[in-house]
PDB file of N, CA and C in Angstrom:
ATOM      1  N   UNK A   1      57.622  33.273  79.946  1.00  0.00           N
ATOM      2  CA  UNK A   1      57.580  34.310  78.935  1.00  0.00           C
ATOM      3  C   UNK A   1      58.943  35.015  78.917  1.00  0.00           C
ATOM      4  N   UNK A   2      59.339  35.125  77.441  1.00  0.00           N
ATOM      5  CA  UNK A   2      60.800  36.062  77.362  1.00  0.00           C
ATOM      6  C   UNK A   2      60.745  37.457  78.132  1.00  0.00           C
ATOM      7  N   UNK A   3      61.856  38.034  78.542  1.00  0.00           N
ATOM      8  CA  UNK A   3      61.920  39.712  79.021  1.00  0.00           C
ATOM      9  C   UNK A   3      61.402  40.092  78.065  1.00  0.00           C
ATOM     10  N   UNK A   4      61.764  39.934  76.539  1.00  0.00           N
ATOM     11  CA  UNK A   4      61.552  40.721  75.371  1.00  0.00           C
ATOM     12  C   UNK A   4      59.583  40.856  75.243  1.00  0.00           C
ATOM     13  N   UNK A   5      59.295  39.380  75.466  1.00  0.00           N
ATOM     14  CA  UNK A   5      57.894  39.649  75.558  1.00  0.00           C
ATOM     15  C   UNK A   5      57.530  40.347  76.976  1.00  0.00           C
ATOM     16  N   UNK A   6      57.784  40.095  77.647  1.00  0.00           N
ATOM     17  CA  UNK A   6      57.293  40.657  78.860  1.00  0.00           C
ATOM     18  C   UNK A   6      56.802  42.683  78.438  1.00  0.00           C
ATOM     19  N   UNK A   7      58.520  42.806  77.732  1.00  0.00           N
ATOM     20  CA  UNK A   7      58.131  44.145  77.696  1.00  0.00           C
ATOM     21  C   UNK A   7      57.872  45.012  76.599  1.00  0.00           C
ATOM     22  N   UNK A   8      57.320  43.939  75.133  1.00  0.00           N
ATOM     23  CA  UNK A   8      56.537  44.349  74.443  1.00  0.00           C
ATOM     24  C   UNK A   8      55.114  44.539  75.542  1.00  0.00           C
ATOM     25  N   UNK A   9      54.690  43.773  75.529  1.00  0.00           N
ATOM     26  CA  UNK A   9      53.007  43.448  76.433  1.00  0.00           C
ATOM     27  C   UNK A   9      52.940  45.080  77.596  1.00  0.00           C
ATOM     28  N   UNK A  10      54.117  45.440  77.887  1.00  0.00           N
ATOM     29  CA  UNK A  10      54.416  46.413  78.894  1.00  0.00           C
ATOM     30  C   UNK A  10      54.113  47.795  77.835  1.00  0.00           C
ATOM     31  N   UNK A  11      54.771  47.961  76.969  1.00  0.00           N
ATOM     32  CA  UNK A  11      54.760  48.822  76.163  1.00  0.00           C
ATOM     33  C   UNK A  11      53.450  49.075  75.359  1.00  0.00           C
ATOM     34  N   UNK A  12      53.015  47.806  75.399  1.00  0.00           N
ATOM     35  CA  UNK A  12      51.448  47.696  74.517  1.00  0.00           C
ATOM     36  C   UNK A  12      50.407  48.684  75.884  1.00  0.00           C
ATOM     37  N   UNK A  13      50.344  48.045  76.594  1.00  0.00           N
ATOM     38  CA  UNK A  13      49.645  48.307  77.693  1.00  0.00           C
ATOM     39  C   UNK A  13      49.748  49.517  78.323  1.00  0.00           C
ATOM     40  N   UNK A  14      51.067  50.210  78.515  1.00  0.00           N
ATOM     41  CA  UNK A  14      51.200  51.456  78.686  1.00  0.00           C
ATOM     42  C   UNK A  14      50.605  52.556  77.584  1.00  0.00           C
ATOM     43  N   UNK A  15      50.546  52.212  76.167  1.00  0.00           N
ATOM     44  CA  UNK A  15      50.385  52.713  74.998  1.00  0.00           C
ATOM     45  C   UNK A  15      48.576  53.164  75.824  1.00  0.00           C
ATOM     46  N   UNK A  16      47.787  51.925  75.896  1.00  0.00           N
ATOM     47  CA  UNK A  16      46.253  51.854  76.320  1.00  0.00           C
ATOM     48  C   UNK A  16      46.057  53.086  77.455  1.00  0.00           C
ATOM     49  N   UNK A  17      46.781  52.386  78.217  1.00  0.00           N
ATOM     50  CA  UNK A  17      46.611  53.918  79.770  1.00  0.00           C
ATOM     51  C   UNK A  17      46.820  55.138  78.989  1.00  0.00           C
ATOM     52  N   UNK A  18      47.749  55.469  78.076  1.00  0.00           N
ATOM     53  CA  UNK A  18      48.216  56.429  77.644  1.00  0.00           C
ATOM     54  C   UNK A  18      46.915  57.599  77.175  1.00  0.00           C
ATOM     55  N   UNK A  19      46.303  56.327  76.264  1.00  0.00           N
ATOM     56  CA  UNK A  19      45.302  56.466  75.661  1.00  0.00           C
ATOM     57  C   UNK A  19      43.722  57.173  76.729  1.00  0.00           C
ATOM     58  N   UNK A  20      43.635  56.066  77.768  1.00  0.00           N
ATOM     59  CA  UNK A  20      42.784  56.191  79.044  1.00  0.00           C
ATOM     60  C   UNK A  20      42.771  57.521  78.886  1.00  0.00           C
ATOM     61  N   UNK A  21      44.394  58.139  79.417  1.00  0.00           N
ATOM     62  CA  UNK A  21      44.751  59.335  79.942  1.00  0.00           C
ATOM     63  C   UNK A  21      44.390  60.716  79.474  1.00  0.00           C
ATOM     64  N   UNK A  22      44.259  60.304  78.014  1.00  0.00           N
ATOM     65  CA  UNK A  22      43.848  61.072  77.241  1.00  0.00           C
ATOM     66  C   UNK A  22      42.208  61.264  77.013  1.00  0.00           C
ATOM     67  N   UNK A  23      41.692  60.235  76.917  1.00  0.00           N
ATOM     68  CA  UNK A  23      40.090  60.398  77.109  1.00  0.00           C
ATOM     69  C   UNK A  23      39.598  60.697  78.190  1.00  0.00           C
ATOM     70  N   UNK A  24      39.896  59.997  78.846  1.00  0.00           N
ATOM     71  CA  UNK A  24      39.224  60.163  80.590  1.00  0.00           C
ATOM     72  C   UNK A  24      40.195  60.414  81.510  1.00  0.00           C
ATOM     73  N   UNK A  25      40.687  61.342  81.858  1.00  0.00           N
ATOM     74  CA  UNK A  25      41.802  61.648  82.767  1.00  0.00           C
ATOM     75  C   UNK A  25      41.573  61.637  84.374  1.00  0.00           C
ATOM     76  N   UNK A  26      40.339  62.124  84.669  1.00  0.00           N
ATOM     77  CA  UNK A  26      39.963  62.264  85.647  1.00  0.00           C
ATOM     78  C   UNK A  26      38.552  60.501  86.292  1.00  0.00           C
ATOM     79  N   UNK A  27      38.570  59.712  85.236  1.00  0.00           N
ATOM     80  CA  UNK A  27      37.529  58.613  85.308  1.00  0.00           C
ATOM     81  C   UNK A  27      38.075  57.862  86.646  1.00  0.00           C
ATOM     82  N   UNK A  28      37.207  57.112  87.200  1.00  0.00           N
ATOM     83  CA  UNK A  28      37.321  56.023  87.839  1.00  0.00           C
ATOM     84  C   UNK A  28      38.008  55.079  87.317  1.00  0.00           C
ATOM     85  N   UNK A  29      37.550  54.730  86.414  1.00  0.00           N
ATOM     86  CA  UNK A  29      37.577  53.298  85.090  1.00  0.00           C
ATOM     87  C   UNK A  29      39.466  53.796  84.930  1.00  0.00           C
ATOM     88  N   UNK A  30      39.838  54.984  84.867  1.00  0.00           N
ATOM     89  CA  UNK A  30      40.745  55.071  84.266  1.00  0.00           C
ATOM     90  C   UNK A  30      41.992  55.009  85.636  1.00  0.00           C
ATOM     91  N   UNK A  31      41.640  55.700  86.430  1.00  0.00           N
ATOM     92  CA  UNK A  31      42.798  55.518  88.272  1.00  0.00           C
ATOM     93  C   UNK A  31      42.459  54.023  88.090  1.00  0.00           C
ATOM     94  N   UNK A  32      41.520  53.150  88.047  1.00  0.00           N
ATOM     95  CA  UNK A  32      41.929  51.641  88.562  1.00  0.00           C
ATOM     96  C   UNK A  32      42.442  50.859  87.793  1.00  0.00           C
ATOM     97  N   UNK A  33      42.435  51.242  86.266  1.00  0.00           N
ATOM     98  CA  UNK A  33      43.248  50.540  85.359  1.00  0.00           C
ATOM     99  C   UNK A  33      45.024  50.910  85.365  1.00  0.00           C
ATOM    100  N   UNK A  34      44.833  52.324  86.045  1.00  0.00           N
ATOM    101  CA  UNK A  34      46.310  52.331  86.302  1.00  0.00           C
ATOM    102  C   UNK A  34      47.088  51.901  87.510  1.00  0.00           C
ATOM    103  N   UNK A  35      46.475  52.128  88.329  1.00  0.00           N
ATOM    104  CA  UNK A  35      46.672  51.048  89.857  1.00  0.00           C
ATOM    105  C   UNK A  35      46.958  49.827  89.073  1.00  0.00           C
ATOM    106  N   UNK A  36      45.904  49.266  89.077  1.00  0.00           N
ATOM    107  CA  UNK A  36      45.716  47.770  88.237  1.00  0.00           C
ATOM    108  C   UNK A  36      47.033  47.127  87.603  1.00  0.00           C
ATOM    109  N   UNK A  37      47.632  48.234  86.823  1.00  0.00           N
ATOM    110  CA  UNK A  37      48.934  47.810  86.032  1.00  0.00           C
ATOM    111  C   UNK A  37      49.835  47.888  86.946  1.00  0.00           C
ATOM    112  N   UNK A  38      50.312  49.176  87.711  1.00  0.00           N
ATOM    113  CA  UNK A  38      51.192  48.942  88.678  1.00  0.00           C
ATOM    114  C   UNK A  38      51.192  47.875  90.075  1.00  0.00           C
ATOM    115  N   UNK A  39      49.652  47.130  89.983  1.00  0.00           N
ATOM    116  CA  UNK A  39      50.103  46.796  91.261  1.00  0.00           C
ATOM    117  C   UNK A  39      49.970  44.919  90.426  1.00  0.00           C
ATOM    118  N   UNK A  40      49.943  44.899  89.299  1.00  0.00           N
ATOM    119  CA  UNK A  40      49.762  43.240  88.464  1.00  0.00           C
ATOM    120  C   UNK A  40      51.139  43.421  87.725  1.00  0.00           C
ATOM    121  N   UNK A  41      51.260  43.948  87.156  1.00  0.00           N
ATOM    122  CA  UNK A  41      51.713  44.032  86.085  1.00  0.00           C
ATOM    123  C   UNK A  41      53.458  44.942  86.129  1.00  0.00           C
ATOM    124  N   UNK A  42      53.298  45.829  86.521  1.00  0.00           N
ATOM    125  CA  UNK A  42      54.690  46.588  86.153  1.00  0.00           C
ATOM    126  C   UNK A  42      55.824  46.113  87.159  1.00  0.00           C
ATOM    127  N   UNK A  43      55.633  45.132  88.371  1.00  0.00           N
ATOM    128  CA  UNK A  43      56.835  44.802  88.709  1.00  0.00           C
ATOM    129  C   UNK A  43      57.529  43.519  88.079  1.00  0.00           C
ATOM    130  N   UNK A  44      56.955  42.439  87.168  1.00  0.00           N
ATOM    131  CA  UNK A  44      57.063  41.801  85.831  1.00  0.00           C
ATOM    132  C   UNK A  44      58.010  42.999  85.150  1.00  0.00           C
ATOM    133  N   UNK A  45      57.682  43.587  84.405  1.00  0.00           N
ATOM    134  CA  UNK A  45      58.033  44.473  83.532  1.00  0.00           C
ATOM    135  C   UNK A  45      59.870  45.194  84.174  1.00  0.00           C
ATOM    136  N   UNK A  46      59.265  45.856  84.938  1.00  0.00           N
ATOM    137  CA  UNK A  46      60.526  46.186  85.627  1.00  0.00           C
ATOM    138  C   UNK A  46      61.571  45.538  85.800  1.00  0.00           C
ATOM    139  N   UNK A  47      61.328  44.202  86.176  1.00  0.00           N
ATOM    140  CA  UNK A  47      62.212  43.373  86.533  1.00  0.00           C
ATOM    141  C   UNK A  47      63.044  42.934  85.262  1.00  0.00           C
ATOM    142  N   UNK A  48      62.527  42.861  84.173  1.00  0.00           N
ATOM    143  CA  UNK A  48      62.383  42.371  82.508  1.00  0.00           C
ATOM    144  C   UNK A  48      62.929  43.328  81.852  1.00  0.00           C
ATOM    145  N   UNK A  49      62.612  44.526  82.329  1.00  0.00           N
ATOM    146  CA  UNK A  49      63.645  45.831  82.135  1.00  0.00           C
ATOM    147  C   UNK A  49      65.117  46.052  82.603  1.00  0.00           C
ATOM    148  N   UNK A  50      65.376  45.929  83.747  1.00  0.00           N
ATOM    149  CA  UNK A  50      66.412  45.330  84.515  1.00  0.00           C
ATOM    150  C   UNK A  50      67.381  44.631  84.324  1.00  0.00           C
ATOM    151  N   UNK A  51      67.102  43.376  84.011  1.00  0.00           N
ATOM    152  CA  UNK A  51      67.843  42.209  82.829  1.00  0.00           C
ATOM    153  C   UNK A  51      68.510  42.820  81.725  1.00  0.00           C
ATOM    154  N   UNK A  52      67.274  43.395  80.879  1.00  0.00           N
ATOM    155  CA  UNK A  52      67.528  43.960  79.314  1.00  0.00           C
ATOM    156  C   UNK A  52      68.659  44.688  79.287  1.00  0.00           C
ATOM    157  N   UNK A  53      68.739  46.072  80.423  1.00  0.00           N
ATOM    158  CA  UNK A  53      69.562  46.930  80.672  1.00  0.00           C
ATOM    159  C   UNK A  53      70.997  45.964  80.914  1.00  0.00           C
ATOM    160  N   UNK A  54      70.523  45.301  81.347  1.00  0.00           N
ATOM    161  CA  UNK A  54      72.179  44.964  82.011  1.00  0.00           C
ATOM    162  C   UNK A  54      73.004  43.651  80.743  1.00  0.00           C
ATOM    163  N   UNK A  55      71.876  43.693  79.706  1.00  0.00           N
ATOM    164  CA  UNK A  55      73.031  42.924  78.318  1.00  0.00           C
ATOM    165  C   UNK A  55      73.696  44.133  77.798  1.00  0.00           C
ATOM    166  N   UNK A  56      74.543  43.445  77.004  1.00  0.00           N
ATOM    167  CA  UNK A  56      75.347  44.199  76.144  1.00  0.00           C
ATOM    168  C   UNK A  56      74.320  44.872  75.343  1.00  0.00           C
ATOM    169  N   UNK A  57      75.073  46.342  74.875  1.00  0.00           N
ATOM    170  CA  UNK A  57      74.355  47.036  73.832  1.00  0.00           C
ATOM    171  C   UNK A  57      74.199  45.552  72.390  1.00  0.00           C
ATOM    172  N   UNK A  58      74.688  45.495  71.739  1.00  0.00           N
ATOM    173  CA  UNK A  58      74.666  44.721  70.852  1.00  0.00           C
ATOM    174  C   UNK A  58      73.821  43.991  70.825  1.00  0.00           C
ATOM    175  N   UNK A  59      73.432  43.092  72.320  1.00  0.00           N
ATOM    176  CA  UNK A  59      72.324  41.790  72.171  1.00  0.00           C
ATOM    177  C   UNK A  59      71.521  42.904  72.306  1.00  0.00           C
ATOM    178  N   UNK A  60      70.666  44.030  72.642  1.00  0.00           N
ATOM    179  CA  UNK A  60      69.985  44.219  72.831  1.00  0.00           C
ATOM    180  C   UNK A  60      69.697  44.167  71.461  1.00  0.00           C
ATOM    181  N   UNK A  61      70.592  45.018  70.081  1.00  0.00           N
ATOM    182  CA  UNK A  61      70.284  45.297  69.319  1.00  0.00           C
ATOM    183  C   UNK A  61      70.069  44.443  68.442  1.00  0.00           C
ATOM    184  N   UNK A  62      70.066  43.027  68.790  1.00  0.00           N
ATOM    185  CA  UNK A  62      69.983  42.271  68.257  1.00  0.00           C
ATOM    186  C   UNK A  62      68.595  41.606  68.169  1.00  0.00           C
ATOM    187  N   UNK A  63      68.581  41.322  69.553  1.00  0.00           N
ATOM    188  CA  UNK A  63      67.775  40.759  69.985  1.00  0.00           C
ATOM    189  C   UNK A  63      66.157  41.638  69.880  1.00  0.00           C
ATOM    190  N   UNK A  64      65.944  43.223  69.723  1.00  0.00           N
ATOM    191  CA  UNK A  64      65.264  43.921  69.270  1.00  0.00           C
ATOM    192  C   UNK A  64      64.738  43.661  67.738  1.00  0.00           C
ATOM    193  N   UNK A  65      65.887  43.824  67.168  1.00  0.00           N
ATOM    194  CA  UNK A  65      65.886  43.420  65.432  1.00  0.00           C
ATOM    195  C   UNK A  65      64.966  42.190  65.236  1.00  0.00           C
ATOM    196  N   UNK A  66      65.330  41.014  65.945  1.00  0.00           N
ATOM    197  CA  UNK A  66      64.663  39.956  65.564  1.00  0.00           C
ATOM    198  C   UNK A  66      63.235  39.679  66.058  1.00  0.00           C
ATOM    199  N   UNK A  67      63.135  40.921  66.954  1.00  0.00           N
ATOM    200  CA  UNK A  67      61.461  40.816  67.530  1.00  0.00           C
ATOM    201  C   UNK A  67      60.521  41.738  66.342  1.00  0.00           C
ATOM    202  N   UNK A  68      61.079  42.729  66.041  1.00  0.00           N
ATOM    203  CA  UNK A  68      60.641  43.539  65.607  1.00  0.00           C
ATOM    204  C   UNK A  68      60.146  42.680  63.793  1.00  0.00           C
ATOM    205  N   UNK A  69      61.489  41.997  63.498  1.00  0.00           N
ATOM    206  CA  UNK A  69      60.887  40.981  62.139  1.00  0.00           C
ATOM    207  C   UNK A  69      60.192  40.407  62.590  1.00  0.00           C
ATOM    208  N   UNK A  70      59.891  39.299  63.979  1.00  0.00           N
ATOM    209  CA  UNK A  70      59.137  38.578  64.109  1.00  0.00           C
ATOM    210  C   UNK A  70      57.404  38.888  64.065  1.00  0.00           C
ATOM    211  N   UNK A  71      57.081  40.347  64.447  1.00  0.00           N
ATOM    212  CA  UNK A  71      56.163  41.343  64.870  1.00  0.00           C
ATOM    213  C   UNK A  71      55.651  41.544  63.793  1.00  0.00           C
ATOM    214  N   UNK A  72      56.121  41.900  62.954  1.00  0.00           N
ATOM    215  CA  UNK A  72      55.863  42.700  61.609  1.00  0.00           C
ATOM    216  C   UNK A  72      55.556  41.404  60.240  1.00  0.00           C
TER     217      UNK A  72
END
């Protein structure tokens, strides 16, 4: 899987907890879905973040542009 996907799927998923956070702040359902991500999921992401940071501004902006047509 691309970084770029990696950290759409990251961004999607954070969006959900976000959401959790907001309904159920204090739930069970909601601490293990966030564990859950940090302990599956966000060192993927991080790492995919990492990469991204370290292209040139330009590819990023590039490479953003063409996800974002692809998305839409």
């Amino acid at each position: 899987m691309s970084d770029e996907a990696v950290l759409v799927r990251a961004r999607r998923r954070l969006g959900e907890l976000a959401a959790l956070l907001e309904v159920a702040p204090f739930s069970p359902d909601t601490e293990e879905a966030m564990r859950a991500y940090l302990r599956d999921e966000a060192p993927c992401a991080r790492e995919a973040f990492a990469r991204w940071a370290e292209l040139p501004e330009q590819t990023r902006r590039t490479r953003a542009a063409r996800l974002r047509e692809a998305l839409s």
